[in-house]
C-alpha atoms as a PDB file:
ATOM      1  CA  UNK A   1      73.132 -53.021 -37.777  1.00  0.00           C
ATOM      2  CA  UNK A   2      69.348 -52.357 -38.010  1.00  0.00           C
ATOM      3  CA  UNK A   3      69.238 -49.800 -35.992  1.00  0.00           C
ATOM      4  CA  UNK A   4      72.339 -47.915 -38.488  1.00  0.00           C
ATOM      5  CA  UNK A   5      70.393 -49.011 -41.704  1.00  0.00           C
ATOM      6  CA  UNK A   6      67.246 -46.910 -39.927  1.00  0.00           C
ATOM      7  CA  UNK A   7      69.507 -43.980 -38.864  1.00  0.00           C
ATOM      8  CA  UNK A   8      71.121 -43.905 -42.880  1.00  0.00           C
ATOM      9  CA  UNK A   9      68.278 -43.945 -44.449  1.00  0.00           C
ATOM     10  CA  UNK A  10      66.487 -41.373 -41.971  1.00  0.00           C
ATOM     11  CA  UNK A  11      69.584 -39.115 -43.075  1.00  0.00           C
ATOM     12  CA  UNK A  12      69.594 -39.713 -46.695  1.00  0.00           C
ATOM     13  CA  UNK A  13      65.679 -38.774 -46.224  1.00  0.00           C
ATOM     14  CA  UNK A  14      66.916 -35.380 -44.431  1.00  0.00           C
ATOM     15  CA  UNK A  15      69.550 -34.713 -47.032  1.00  0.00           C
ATOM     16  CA  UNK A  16      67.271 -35.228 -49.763  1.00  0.00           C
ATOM     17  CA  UNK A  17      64.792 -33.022 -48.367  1.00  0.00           C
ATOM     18  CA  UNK A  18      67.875 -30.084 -47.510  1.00  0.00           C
ATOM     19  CA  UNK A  19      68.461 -30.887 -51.112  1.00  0.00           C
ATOM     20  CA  UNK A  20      64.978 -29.826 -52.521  1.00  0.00           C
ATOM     21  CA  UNK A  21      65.141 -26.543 -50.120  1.00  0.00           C
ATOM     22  CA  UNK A  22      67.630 -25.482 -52.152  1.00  0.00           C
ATOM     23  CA  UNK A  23      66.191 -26.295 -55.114  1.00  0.00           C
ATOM     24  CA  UNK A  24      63.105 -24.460 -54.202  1.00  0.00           C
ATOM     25  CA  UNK A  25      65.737 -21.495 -53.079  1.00  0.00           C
ATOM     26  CA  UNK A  26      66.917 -21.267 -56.477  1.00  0.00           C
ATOM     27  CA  UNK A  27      63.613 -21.223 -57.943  1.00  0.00           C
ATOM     28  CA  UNK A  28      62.235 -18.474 -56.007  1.00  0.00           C
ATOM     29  CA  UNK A  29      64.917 -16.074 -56.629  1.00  0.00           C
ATOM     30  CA  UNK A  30      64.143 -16.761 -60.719  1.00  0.00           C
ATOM     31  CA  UNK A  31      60.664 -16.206 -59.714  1.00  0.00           C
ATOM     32  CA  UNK A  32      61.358 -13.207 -57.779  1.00  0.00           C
ATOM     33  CA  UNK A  33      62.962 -11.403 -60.703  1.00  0.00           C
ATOM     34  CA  UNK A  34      60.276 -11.845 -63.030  1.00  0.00           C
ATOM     35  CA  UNK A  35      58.537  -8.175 -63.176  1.00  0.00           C
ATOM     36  CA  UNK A  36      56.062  -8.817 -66.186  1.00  0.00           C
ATOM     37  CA  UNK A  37      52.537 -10.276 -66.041  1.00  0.00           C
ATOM     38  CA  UNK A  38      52.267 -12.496 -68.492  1.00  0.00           C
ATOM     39  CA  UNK A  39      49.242 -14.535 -70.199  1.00  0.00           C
ATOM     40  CA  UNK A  40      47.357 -17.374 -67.425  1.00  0.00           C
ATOM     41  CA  UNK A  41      49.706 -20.083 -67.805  1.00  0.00           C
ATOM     42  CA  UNK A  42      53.156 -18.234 -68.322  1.00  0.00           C
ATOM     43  CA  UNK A  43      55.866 -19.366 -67.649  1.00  0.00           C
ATOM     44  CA  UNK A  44      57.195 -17.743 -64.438  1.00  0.00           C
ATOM     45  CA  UNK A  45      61.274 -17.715 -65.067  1.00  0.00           C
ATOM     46  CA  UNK A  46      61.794 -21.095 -62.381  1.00  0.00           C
ATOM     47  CA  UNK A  47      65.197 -21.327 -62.860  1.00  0.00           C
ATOM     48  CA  UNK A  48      66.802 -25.127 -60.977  1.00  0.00           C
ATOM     49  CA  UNK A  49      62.997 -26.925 -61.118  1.00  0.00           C
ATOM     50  CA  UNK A  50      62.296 -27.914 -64.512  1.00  0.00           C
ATOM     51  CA  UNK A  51      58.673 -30.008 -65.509  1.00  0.00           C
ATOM     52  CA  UNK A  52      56.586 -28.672 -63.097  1.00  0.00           C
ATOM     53  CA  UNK A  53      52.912 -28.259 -64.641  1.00  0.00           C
ATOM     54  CA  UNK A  54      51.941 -25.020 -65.884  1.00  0.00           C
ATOM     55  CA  UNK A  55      49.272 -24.345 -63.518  1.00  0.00           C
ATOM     56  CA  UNK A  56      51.559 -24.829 -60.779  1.00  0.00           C
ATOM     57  CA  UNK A  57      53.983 -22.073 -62.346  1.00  0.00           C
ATOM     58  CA  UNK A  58      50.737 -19.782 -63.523  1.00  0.00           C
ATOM     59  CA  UNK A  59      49.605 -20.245 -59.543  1.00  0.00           C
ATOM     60  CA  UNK A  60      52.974 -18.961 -58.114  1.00  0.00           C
ATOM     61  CA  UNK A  61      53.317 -15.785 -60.593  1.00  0.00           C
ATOM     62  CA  UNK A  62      49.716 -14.896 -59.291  1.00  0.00           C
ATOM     63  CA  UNK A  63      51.298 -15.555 -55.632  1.00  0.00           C
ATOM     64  CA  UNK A  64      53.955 -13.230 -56.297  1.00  0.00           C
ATOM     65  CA  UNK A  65      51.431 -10.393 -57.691  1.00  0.00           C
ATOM     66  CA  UNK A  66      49.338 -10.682 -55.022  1.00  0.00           C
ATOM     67  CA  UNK A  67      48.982  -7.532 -52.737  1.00  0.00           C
ATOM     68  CA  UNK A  68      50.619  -4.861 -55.040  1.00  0.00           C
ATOM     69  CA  UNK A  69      49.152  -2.152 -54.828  1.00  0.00           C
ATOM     70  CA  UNK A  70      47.025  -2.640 -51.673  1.00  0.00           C
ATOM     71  CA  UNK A  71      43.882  -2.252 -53.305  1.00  0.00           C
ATOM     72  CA  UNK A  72      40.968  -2.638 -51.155  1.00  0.00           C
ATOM     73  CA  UNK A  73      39.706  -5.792 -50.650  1.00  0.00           C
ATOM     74  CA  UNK A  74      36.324  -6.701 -51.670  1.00  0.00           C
ATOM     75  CA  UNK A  75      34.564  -8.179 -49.521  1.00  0.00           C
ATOM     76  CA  UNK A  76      31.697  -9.231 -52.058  1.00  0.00           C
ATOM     77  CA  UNK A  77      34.243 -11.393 -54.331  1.00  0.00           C
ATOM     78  CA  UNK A  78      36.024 -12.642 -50.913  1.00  0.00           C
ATOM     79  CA  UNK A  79      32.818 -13.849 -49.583  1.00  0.00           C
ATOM     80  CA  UNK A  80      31.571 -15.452 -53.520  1.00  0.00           C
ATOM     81  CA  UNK A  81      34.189 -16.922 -53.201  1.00  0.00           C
ATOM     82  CA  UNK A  82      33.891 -18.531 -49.411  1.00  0.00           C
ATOM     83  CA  UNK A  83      30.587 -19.776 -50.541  1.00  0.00           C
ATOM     84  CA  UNK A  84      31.944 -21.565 -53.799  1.00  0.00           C
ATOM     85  CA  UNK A  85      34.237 -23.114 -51.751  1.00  0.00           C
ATOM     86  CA  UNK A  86      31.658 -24.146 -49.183  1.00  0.00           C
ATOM     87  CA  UNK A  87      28.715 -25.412 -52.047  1.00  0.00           C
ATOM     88  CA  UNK A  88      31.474 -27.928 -53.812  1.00  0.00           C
ATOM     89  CA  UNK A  89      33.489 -29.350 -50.879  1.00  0.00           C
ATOM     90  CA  UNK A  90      29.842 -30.133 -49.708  1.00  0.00           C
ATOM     91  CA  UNK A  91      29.897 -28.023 -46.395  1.00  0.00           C
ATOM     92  CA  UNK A  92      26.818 -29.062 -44.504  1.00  0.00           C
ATOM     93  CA  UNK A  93      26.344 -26.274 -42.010  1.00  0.00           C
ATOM     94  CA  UNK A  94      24.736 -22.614 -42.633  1.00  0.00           C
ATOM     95  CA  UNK A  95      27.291 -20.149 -43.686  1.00  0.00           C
ATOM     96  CA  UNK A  96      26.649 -16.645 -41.618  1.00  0.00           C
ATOM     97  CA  UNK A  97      29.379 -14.776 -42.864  1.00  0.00           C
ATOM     98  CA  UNK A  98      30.628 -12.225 -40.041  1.00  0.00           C
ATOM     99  CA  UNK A  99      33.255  -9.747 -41.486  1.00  0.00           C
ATOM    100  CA  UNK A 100      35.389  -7.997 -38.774  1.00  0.00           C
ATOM    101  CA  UNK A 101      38.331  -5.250 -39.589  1.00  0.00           C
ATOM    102  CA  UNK A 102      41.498  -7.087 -37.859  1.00  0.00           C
ATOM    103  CA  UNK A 103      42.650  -9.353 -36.342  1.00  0.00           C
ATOM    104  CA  UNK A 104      42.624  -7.685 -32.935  1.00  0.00           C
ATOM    105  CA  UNK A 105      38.860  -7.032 -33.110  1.00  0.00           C
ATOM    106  CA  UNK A 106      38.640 -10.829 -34.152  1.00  0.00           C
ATOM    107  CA  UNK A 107      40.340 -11.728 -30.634  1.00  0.00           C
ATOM    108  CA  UNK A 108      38.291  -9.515 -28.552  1.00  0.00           C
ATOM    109  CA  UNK A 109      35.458 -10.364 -30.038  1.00  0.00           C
ATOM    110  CA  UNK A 110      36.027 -14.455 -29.305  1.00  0.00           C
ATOM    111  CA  UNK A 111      37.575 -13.602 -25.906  1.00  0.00           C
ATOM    112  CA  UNK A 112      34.389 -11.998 -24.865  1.00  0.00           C
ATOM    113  CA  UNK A 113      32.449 -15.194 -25.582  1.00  0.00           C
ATOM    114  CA  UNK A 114      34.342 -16.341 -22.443  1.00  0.00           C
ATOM    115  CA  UNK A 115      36.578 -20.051 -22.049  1.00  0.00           C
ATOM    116  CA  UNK A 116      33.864 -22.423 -21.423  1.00  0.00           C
ATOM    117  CA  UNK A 117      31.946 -21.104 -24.480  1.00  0.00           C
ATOM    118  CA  UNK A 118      34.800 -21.813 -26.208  1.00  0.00           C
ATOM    119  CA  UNK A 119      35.820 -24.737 -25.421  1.00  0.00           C
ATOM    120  CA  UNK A 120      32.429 -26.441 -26.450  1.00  0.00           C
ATOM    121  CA  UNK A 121      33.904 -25.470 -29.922  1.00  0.00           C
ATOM    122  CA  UNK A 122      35.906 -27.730 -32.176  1.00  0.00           C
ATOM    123  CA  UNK A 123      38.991 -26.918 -34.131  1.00  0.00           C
ATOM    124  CA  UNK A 124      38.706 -25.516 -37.372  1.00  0.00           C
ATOM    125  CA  UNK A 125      37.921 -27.766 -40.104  1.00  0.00           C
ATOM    126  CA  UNK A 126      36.528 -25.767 -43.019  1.00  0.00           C
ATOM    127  CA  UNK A 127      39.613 -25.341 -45.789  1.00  0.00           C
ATOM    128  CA  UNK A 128      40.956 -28.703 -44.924  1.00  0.00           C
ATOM    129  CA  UNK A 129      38.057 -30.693 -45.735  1.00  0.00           C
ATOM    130  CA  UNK A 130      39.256 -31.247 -49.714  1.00  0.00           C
ATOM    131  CA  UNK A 131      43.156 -31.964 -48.819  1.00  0.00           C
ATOM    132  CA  UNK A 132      44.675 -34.710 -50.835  1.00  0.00           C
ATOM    133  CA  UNK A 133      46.090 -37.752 -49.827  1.00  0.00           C
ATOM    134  CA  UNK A 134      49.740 -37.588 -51.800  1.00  0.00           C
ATOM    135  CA  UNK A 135      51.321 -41.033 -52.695  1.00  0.00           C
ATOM    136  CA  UNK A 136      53.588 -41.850 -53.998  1.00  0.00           C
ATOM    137  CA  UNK A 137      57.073 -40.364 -52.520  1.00  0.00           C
ATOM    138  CA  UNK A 138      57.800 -38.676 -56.405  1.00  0.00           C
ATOM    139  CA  UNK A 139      54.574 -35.843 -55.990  1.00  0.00           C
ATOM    140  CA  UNK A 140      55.061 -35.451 -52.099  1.00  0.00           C
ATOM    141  CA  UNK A 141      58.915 -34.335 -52.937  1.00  0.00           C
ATOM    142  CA  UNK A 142      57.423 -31.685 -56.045  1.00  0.00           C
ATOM    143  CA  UNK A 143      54.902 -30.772 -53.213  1.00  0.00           C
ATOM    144  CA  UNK A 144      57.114 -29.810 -50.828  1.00  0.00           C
ATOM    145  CA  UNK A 145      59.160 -27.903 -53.334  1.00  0.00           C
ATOM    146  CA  UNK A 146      56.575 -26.324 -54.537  1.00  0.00           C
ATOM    147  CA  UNK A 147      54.951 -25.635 -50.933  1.00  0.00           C
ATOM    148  CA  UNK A 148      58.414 -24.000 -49.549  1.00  0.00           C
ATOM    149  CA  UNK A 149      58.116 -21.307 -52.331  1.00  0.00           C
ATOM    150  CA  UNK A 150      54.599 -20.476 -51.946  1.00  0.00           C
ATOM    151  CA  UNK A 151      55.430 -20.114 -48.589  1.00  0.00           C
ATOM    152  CA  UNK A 152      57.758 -17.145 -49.107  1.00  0.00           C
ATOM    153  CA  UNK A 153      55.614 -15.838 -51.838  1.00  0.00           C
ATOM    154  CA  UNK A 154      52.598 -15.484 -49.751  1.00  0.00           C
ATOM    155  CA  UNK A 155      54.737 -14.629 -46.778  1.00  0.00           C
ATOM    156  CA  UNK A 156      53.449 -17.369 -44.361  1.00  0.00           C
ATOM    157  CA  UNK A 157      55.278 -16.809 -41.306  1.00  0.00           C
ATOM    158  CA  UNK A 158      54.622 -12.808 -41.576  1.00  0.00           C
ATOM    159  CA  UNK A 159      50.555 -13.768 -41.298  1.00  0.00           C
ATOM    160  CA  UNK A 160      51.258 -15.833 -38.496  1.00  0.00           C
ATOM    161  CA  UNK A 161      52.748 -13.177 -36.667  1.00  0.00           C
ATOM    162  CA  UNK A 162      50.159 -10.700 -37.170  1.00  0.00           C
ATOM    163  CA  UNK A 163      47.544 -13.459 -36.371  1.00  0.00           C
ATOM    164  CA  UNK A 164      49.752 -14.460 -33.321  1.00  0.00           C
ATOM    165  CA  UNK A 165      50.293 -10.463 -31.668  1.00  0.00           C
ATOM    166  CA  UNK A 166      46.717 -10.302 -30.022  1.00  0.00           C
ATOM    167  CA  UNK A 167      47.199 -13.523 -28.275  1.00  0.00           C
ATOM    168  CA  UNK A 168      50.947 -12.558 -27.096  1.00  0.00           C
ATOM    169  CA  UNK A 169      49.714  -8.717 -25.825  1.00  0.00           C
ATOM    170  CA  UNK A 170      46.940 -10.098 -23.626  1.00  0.00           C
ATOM    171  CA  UNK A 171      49.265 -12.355 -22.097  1.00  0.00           C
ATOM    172  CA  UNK A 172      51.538  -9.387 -21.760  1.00  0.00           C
ATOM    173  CA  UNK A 173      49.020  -7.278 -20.582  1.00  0.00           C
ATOM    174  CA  UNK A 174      47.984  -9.702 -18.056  1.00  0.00           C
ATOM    175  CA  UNK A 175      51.730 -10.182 -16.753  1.00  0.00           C
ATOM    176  CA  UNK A 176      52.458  -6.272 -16.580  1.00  0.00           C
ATOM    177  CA  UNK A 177      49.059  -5.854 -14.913  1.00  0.00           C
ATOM    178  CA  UNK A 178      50.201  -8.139 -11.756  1.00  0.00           C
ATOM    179  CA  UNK A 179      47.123 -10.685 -12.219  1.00  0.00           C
ATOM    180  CA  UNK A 180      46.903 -13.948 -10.179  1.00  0.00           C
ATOM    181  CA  UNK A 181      48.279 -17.106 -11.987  1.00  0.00           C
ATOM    182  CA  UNK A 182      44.587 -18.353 -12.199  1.00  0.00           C
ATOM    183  CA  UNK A 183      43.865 -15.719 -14.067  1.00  0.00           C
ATOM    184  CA  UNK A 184      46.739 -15.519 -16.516  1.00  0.00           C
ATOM    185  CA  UNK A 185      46.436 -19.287 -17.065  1.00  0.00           C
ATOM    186  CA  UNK A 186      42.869 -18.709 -18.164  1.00  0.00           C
ATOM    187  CA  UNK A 187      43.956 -15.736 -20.650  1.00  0.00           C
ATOM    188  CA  UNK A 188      46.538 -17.857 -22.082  1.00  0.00           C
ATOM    189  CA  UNK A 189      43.527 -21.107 -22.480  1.00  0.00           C
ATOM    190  CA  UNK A 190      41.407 -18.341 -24.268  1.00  0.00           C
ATOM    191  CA  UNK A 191      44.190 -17.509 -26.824  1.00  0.00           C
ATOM    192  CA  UNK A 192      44.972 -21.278 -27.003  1.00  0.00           C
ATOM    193  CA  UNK A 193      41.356 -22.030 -27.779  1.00  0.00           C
ATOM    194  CA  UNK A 194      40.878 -19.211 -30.494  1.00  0.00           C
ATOM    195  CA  UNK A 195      43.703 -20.521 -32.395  1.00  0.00           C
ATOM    196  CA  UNK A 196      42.091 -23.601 -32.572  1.00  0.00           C
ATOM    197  CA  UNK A 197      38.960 -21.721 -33.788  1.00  0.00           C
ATOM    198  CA  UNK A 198      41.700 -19.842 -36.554  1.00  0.00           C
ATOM    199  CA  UNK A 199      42.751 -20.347 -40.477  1.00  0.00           C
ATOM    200  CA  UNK A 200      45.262 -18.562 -42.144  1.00  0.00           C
ATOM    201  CA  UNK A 201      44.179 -17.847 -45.332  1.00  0.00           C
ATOM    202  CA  UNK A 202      47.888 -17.221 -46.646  1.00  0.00           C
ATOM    203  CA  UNK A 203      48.406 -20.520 -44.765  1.00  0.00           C
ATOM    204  CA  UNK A 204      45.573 -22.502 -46.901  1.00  0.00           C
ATOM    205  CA  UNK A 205      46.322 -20.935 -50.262  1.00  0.00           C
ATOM    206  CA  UNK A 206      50.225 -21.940 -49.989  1.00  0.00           C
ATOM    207  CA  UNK A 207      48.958 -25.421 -49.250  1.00  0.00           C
ATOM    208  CA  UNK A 208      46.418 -25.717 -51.828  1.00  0.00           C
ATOM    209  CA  UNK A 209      49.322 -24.460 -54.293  1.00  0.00           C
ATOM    210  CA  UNK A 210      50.945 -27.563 -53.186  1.00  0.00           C
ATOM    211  CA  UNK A 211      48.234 -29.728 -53.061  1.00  0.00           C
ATOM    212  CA  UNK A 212      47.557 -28.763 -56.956  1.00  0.00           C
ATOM    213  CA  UNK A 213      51.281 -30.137 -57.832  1.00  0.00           C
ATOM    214  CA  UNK A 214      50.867 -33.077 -55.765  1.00  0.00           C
ATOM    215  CA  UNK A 215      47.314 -33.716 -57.410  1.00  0.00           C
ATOM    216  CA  UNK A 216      48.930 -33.286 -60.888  1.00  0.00           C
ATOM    217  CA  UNK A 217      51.637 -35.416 -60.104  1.00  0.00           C
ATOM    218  CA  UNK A 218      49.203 -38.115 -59.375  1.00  0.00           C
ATOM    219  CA  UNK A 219      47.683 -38.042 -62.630  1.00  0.00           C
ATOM    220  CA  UNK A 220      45.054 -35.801 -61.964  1.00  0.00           C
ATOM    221  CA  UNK A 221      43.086 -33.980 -64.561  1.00  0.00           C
ATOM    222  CA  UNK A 222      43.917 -30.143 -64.117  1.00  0.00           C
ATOM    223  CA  UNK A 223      39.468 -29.951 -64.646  1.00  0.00           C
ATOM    224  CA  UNK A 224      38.995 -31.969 -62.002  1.00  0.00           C
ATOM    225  CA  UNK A 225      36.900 -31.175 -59.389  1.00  0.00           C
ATOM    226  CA  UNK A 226      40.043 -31.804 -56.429  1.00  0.00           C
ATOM    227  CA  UNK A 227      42.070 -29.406 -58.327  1.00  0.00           C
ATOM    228  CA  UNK A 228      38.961 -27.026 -58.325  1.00  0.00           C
ATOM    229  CA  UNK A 229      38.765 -27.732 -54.923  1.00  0.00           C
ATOM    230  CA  UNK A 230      42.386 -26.437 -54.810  1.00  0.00           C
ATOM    231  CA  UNK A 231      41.626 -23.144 -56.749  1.00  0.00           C
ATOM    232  CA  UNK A 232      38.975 -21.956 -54.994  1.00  0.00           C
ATOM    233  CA  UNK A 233      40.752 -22.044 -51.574  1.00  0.00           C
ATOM    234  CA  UNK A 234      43.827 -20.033 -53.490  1.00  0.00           C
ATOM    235  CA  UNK A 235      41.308 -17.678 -54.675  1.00  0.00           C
ATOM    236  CA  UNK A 236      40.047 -16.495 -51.413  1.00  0.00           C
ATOM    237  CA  UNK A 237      43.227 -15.606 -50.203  1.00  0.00           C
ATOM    238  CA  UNK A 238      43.832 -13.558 -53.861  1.00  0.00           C
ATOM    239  CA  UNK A 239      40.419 -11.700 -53.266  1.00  0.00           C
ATOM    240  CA  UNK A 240      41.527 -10.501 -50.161  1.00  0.00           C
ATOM    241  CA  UNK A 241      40.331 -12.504 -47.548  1.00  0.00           C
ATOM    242  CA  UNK A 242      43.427 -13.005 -44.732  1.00  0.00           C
ATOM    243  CA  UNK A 243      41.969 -15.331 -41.729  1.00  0.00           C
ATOM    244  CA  UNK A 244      38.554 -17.000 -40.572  1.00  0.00           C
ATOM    245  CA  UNK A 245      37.475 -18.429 -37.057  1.00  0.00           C
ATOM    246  CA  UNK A 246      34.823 -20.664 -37.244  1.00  0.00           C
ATOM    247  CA  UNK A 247      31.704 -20.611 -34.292  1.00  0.00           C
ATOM    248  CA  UNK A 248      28.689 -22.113 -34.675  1.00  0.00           C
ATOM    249  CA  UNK A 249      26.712 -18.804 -34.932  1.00  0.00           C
ATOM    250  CA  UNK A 250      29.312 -17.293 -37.416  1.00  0.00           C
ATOM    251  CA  UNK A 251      32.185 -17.961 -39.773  1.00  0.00           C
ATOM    252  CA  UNK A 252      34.516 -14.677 -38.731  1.00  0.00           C
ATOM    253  CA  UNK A 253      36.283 -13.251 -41.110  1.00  0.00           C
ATOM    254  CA  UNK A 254      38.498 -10.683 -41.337  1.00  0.00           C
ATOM    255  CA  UNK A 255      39.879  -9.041 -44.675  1.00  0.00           C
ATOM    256  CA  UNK A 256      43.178  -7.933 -45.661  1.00  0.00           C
ATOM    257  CA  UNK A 257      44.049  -4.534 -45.177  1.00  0.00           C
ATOM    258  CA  UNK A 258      46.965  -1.401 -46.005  1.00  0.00           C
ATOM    259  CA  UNK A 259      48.017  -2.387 -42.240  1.00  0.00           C
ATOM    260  CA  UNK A 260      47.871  -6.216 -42.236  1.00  0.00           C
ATOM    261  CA  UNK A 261      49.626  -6.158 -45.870  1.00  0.00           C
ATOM    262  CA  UNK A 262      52.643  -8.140 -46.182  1.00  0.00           C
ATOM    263  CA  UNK A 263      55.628  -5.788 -48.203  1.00  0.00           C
ATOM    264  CA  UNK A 264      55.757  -7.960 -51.052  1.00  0.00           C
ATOM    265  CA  UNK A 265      60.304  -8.319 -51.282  1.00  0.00           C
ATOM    266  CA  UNK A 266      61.126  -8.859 -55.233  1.00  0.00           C
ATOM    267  CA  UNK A 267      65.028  -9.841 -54.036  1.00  0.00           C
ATOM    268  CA  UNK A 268      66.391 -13.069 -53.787  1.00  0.00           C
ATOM    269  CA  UNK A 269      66.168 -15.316 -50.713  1.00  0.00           C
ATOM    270  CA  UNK A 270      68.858 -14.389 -48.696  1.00  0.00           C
ATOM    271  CA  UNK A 271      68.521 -10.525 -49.796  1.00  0.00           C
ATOM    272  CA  UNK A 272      65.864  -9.543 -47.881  1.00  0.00           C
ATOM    273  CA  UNK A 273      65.406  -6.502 -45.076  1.00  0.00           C
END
């Protein structure tokens, strides 16, 4: 009988949380058709969520905006910004900045430090320092909501991928050339290692959109310093910065550019190409 409660309630759990994707569905698809740019704290058109906090909604419109145009980055307001982030979550070691063009250059780069190098490195740690603890159930639900369209917005999975094809061609590469298992287990530990080393900027700004709902959920001041914590990591991303490996000689980072770009897709879920 236990062990049915447990399994019920699991369920119920997963059908509540099936229930809040399409919630968040519905809401994107408002958001999507919403052309104008409106004043800071607009209201975005999210049509099927109703009370979220207008920061939240202001954050999500400036999701959807970013990358239109594919305007340069600058690299000057992308690396302000690094070093806001750094001075108030209280980062204690020096910031060398080291830009690189993309993401492949990024890989070689690390790969030529060679495994053991690498592996005296820890994972990275620098945009998670300021995440939230979220209690109670109520602001992890709005959260994940919330989370699930910033995640389409800022076209997650599409960074991953590009972040993700250096790692997959060496190991490719390796196969086609014939090389011994030794050595294509060792390619495959380098790429392993570097992704430990790697942030996603789209990645960290999707969460921190979250993290501001579940922080304002809580009861959280919208001038308080976790929330600022919040914007600054969302405002990294928006100045054009896409990923960052972290070494102890340099904090990588690589910029977005006309070829790592996401299309930005103004249809509905479910619409796309």
């Amino acid at each position: 009988m236990a062990g049915h409660l447990i399994r019920m309630g699991g369920q119920m759990d997963i059908d509540r949380r099936r229930a809040l994707a399409g919630m968040a569905c519905s809401a994107l698809a408002g958001l999507t058709r919403r052309r104008d740019a409106g004043a800071a704290f607009a209201d975005p058109g999210l049509s099927g969520i109703e009370g979220w906090h207008p920061l939240t909604r202001s954050l999500l419109e400036r999701a959807r905006r970013i990358d239109h145009g594919y305007q340069t980055p600058d690299r000057g307001q992308a690396e302000c910004a690094i070093r806001r982030f750094s001075d108030a979550s209280g980062w204690a070691k020096p910031l060398v900045i080291k830009w690189i063009d993309t993401p492949a250059d990024a890989y070689d780069h690390l790969r030529d430090l060679g495994l053991d190098v690498l592996l005296d490195m820890g994972p990275t740690s620098f945009w998670s320092r300021s995440l939230p603890l979220i209690s109670p159930e109520q602001a992890f639900d709005r959260a994940f909501g919330v989370r699930m369209i910033a995640n389409e917005l800022l076209r997650v999975e599409h960074h991953d991928r590009i972040l993700m094809a250096p790692k997959l061609l060496a190991k490719a590469d390796a196969m086609s050339a014939n090389l011994p298992n030794e050595a294509i287990f060792r390619i495959r530990a380098v790429s392993a290692q570097i992704g430990w080393l790697e942030a996603s900027l789209a990645d960290a700004a999707a969460q921190a959109i979250s993290n501001v709902e579940a922080l304002l959920s809580m009861g959280e001041s919208d001038r308080s310093v976790a929330i600022d914590h919040q914007l600054k990591v969302f405002e990294t991303y928006e100045n054009g910065l896409m990923a960052t490996w972290e070494t102890p000689n340099a904090f990588i980072c690589v910029p977005m550019t006309a070829k790592t770009k996401p299309h930005v897709c103004t249809c509905p879920v479910g619409h796309r190409t």
